[in-house]
Protein backbone atom coordinates (compact mmCIF):
# COMPACT_ATOMS: atom_id res chain seq x y z
CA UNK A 1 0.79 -13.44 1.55
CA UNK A 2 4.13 -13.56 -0.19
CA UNK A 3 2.57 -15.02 -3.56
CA UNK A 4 -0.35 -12.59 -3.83
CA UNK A 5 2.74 -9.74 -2.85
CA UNK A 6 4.19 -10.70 -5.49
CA UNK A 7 1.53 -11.37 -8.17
CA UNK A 8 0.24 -8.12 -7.44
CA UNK A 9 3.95 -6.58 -7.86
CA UNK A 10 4.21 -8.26 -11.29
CA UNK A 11 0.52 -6.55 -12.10
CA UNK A 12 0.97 -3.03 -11.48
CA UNK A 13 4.69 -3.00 -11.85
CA UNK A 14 3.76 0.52 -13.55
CA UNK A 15 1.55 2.03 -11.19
CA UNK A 16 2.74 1.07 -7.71
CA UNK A 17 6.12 0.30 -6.51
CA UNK A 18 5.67 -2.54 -3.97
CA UNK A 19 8.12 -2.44 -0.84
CA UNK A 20 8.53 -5.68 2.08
CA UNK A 21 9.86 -4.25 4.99
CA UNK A 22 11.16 -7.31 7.90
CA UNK A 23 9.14 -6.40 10.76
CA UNK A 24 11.93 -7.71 13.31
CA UNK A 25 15.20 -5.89 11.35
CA UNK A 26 13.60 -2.71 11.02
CA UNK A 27 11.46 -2.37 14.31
CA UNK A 28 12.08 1.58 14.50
CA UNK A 29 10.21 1.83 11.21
CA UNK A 30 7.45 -0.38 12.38
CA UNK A 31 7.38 2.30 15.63
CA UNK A 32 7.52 5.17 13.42
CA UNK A 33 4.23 4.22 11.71
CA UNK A 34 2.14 2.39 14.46
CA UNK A 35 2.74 -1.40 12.82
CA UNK A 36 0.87 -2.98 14.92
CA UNK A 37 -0.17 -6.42 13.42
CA UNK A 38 1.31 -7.78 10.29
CA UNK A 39 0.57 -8.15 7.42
CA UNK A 40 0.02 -4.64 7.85
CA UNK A 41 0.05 -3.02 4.03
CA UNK A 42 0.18 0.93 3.13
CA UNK A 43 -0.04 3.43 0.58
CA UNK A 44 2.66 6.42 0.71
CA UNK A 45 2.25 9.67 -1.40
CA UNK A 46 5.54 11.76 -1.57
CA UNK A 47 6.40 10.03 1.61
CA UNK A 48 2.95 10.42 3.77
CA UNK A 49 1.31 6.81 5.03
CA UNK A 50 -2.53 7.74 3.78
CA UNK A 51 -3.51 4.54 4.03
CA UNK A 52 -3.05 0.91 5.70
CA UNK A 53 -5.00 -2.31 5.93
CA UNK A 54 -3.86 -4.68 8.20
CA UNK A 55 -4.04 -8.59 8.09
CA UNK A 56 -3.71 -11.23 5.09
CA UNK A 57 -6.58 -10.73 2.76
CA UNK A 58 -7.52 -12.23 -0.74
CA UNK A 59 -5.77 -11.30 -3.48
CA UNK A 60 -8.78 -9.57 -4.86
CA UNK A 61 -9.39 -7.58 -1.71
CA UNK A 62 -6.45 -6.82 -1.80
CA UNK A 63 -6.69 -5.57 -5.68
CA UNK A 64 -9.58 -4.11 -4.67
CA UNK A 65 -7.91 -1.85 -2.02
CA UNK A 66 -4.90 -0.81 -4.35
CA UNK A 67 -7.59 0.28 -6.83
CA UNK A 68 -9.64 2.37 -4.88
CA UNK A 69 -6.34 4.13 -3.11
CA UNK A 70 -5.25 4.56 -6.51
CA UNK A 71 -8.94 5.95 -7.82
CA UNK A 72 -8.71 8.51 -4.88
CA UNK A 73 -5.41 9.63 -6.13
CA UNK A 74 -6.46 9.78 -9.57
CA UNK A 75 -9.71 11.77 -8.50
CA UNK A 76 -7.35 14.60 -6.32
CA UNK A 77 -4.94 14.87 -9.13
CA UNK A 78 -7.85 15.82 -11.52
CA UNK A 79 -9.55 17.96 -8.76
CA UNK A 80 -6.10 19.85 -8.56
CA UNK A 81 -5.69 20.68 -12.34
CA UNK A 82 -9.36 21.91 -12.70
CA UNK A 83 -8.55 24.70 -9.99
């Protein structure tokens, strides 16, 4: 997964800020969040987890993914400004 990580890093270097976290140096972190299986991959906003995937995927699922958490955002910051 380390070459699509980073691929996908390189693609959306201005929309998402892409973090790797060692599962076995920062176990409390892992605990904290209910890492269960790894790859697990998330999506903060203003430091919430609103959502993971977990286990190695395509690189196009993946992009896929990103995209639609992305779309959602997208859609509640418009929903917000109309109110």
């Amino acid at each position: 997964m380390t070459p699509i990580f980073k691929a996908l890093s390189d693609e959306y270097t201005d929309e998402v800020k892409f973090v790797k976290v060692d599962a076995d140096d920062f176990e409390d972190v892992c605990a904290e969040y209910q890492i269960l299986g790894l790859p697990t991959f998330a999506v903060f906003i203003e430091g919430k987890m609103v959502a993971t995937r977990a286990g190695a995927m395509p690189k196009e699922m993946l992009m896929d993914w990103i995209d639609e958490s992305l779309s959602v955002l997208e859609n509640d910051g418009e929903e917000g400004q109309k109110n």
